[in-house]
C-alpha atoms as a PDB file:
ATOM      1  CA  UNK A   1      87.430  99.848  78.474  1.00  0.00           C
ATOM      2  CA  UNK A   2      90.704  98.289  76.629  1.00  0.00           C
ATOM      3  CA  UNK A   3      90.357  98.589  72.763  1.00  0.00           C
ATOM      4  CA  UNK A   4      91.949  97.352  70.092  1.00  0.00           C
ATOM      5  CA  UNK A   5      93.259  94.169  68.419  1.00  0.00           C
ATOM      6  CA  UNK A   6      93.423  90.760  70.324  1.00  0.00           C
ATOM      7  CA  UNK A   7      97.322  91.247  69.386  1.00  0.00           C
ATOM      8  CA  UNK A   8      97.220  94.726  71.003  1.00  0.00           C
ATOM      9  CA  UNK A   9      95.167  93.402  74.321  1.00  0.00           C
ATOM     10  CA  UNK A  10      96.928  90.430  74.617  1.00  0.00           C
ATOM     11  CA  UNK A  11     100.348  92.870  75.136  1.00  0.00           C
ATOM     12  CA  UNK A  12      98.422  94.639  77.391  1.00  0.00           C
ATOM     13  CA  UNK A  13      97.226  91.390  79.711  1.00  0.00           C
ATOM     14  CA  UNK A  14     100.932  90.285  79.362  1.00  0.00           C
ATOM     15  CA  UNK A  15     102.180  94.188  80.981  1.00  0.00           C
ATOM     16  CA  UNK A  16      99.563  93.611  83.583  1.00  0.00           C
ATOM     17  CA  UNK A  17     100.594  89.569  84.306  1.00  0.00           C
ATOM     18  CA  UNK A  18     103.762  91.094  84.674  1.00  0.00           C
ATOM     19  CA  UNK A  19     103.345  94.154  87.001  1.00  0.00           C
ATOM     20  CA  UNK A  20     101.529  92.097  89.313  1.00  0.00           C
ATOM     21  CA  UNK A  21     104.162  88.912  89.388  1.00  0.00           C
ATOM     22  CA  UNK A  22     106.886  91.495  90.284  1.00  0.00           C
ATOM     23  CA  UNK A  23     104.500  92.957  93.127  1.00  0.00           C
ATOM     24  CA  UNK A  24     103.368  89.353  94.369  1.00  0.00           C
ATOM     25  CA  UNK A  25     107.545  88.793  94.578  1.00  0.00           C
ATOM     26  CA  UNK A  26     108.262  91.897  96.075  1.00  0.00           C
ATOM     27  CA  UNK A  27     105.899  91.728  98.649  1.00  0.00           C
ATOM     28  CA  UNK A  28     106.712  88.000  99.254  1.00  0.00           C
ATOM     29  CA  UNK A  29     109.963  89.283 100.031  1.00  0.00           C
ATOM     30  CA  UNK A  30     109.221  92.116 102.644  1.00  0.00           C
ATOM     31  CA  UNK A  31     107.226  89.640 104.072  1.00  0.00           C
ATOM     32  CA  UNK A  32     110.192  87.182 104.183  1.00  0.00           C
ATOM     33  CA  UNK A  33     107.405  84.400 102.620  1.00  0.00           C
ATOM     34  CA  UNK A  34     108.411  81.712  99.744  1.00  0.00           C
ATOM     35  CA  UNK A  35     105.967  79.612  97.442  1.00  0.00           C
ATOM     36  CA  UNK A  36     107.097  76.723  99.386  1.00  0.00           C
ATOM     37  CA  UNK A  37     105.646  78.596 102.836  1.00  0.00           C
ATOM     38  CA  UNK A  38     102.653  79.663 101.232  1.00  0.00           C
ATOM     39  CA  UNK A  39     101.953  75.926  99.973  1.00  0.00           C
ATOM     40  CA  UNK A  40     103.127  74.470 103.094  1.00  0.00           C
ATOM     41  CA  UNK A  41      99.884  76.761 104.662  1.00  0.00           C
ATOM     42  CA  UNK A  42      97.790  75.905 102.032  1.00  0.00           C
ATOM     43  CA  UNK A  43      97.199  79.190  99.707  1.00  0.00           C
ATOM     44  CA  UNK A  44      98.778  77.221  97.115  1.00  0.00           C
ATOM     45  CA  UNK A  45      98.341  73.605  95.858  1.00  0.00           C
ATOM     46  CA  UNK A  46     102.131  72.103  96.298  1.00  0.00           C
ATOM     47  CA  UNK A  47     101.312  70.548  92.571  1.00  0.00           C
ATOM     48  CA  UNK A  48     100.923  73.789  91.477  1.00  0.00           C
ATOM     49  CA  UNK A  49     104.222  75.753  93.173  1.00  0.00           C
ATOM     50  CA  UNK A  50     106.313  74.767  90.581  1.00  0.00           C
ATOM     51  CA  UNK A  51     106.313  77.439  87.390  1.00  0.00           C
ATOM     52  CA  UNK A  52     103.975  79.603  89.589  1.00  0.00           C
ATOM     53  CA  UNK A  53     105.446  82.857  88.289  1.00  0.00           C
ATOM     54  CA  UNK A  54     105.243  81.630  85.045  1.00  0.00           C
ATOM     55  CA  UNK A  55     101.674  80.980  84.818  1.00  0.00           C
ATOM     56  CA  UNK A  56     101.366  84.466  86.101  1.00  0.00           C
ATOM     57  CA  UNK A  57     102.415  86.186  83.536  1.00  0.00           C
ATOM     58  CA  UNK A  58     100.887  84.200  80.858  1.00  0.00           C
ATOM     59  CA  UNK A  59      97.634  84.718  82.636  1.00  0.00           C
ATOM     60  CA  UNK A  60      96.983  80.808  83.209  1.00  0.00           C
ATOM     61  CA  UNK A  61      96.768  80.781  87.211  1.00  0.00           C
ATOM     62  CA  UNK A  62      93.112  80.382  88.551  1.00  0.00           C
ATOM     63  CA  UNK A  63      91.355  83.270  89.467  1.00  0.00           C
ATOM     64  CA  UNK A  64      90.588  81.684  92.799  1.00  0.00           C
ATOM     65  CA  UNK A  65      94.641  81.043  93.411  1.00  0.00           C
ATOM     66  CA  UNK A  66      95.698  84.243  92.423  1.00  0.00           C
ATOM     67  CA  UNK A  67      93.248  85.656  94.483  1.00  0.00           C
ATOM     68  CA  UNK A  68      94.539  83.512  97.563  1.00  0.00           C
ATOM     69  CA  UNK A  69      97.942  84.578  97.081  1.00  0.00           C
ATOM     70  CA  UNK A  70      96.863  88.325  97.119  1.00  0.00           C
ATOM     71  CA  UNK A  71      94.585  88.008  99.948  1.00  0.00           C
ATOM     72  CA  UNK A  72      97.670  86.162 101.775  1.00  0.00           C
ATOM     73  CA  UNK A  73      99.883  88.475 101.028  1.00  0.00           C
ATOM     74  CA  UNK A  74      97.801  91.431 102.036  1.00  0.00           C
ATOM     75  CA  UNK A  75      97.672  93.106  98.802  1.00  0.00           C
ATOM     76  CA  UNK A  76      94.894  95.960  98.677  1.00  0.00           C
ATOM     77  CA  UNK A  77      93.355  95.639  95.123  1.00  0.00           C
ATOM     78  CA  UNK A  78      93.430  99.965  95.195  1.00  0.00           C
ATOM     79  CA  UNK A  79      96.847 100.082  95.629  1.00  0.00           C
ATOM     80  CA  UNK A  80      97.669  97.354  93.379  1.00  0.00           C
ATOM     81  CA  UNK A  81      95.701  98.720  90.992  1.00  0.00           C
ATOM     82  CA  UNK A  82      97.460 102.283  90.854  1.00  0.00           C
ATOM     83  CA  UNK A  83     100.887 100.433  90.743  1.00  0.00           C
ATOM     84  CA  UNK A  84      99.524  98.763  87.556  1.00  0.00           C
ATOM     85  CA  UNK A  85      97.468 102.370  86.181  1.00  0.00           C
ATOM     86  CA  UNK A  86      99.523 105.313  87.154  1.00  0.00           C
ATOM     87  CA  UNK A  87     103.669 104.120  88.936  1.00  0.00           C
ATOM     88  CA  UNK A  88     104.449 100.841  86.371  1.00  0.00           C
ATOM     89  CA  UNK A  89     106.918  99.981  89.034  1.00  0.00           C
ATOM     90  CA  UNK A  90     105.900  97.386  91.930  1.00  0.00           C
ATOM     91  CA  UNK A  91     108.096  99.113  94.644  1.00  0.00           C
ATOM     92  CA  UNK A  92     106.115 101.880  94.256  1.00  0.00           C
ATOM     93  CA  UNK A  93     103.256 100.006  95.636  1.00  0.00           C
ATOM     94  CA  UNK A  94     105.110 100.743  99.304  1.00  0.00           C
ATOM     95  CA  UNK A  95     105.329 104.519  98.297  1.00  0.00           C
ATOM     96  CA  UNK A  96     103.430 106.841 100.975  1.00  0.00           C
ATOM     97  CA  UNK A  97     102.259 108.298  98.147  1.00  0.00           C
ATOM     98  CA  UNK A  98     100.812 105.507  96.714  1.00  0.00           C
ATOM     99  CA  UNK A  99      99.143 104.393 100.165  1.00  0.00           C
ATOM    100  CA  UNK A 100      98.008 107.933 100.284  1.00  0.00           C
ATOM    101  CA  UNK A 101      96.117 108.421  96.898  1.00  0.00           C
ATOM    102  CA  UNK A 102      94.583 104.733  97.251  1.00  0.00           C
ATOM    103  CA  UNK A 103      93.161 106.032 100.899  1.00  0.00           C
ATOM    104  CA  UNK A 104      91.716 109.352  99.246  1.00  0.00           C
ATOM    105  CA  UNK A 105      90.565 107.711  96.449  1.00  0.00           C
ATOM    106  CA  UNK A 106      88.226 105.041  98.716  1.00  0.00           C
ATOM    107  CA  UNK A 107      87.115 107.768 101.123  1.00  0.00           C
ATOM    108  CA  UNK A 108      86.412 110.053  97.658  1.00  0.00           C
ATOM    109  CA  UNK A 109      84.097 106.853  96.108  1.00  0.00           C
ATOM    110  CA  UNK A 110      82.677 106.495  99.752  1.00  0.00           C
ATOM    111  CA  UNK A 111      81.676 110.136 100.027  1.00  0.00           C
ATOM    112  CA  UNK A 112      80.537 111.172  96.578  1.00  0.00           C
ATOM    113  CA  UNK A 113      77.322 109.325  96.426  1.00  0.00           C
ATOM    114  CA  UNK A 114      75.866 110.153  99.726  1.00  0.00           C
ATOM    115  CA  UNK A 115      76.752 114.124  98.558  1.00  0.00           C
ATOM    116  CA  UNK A 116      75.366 113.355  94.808  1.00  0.00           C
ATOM    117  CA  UNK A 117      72.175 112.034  96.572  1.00  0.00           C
ATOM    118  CA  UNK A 118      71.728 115.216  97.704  1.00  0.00           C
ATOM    119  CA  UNK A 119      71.631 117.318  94.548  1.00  0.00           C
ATOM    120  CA  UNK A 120      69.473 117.238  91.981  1.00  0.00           C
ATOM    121  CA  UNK A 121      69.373 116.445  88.465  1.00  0.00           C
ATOM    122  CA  UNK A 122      71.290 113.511  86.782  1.00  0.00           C
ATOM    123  CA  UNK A 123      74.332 113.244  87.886  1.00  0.00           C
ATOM    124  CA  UNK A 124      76.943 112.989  84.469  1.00  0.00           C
ATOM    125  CA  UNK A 125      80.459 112.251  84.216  1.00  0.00           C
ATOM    126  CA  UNK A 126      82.980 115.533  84.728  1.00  0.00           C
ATOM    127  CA  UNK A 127      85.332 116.743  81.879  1.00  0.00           C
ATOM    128  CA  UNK A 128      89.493 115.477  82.452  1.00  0.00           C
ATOM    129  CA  UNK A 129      90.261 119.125  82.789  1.00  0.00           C
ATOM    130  CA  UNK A 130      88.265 119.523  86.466  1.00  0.00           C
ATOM    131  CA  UNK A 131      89.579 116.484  87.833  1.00  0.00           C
ATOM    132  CA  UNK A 132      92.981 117.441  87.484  1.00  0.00           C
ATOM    133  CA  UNK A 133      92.100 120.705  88.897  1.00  0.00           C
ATOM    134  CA  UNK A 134      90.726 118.875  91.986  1.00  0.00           C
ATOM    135  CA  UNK A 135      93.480 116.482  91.796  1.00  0.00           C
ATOM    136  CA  UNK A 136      95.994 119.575  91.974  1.00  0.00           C
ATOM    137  CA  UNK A 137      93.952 121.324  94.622  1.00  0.00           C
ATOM    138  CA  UNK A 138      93.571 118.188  97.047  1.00  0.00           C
ATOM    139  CA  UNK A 139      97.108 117.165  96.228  1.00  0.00           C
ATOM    140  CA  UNK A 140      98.533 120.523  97.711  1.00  0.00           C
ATOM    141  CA  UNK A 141      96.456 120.006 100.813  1.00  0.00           C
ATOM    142  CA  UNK A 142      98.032 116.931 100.987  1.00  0.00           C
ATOM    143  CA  UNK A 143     101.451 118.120 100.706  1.00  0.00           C
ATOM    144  CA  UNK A 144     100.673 121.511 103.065  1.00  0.00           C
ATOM    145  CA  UNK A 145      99.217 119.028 105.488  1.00  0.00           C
ATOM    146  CA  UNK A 146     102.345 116.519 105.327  1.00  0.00           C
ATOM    147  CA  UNK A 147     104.808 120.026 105.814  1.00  0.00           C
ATOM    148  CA  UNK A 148     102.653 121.121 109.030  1.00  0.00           C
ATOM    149  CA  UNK A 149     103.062 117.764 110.248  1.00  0.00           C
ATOM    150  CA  UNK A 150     107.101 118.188 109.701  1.00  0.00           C
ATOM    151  CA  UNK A 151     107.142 121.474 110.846  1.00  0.00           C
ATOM    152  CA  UNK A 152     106.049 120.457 114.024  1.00  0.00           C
ATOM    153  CA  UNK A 153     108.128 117.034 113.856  1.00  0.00           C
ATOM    154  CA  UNK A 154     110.650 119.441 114.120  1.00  0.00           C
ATOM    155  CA  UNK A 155     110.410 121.352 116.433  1.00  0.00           C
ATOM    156  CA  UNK A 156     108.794 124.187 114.168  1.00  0.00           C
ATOM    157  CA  UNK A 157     105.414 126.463 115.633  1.00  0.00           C
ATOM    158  CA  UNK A 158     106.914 127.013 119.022  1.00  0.00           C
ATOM    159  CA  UNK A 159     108.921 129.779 118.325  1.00  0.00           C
ATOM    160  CA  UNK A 160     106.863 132.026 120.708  1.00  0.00           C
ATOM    161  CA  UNK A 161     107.710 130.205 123.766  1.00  0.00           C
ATOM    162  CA  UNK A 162     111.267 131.128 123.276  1.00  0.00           C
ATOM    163  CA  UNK A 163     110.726 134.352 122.651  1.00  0.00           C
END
């Protein structure tokens, strides 16, 4: 939960307006896509084209056009959301890695419950500290995973039939 002043917040909401107007470009332009195209198939009203960037990132676009425009554009609301939370730079959104932890992180919220539903007790919230710890250990399974798959990409593992 955000805290602090409505000055404070407001800076915030204006950081966030922002990150996501520089993705919504970006990814307008790898998908070689204009305002003009996207009014011309009706995600956006042509009235309301004009200053649509603005009204981004002052936070004044509907929530049902800005949704449009993400759904058009094929945004995944993980991914976009660890841009915003944990890169603060919309190319990063492209990022393997950034693909990657958005795909562990919905198979991770699809798995836990079923696994929590089969322990007992409450289940409570787990201390920073272990996270990272499971972060670290399922990030270097990751990365041994992703060197395997090189290794062999290379030509690596079939050293014995030349031997």
């Amino acid at each position: 939960m955000c805290k602090g002043t409505p000055e404070v917040l407001g800076v915030k909401a204006h950081s966030v307006n922002r990150m996501y107007a520089a993705l919504i470009k970006e990814q307008m332009q790898l998908r070689h896509t204009s305002l003009r195209k996207m009014a011309d198939e009706g995600v956006l009203k042509r009235s309301r084209r004009a200053g649509f960037f603005e009204r981004l990132e002052a936070g004044s676009l509907t929530i049902d056009e800005f949704q449009r425009v993400l759904v058009h554009l094929e945004i995944d609301p993980i991914r976009a959301g660890l841009v915003l939370l944990c890169y603060n730079s919309a190319s990063s959104y492209e990022d393997p890695c950034c693909e990657t932890t958005a795909l562990v992180a919905v198979a991770l919220a699809a798995r836990l419950p079923s696994e929590l539903a089969a322990c007992e007790g409450q289940f409570e919230t787990i201390r920073q500290s272990l996270c990272e710890t499971i972060a670290k250990k399922t990030s270097t399974a990751i990365a041994k995973h992703h060197m395997s798959l090189e290794n062999r990409h290379n030509g690596g593992g079939f050293e014995h039939a030349y031997a």
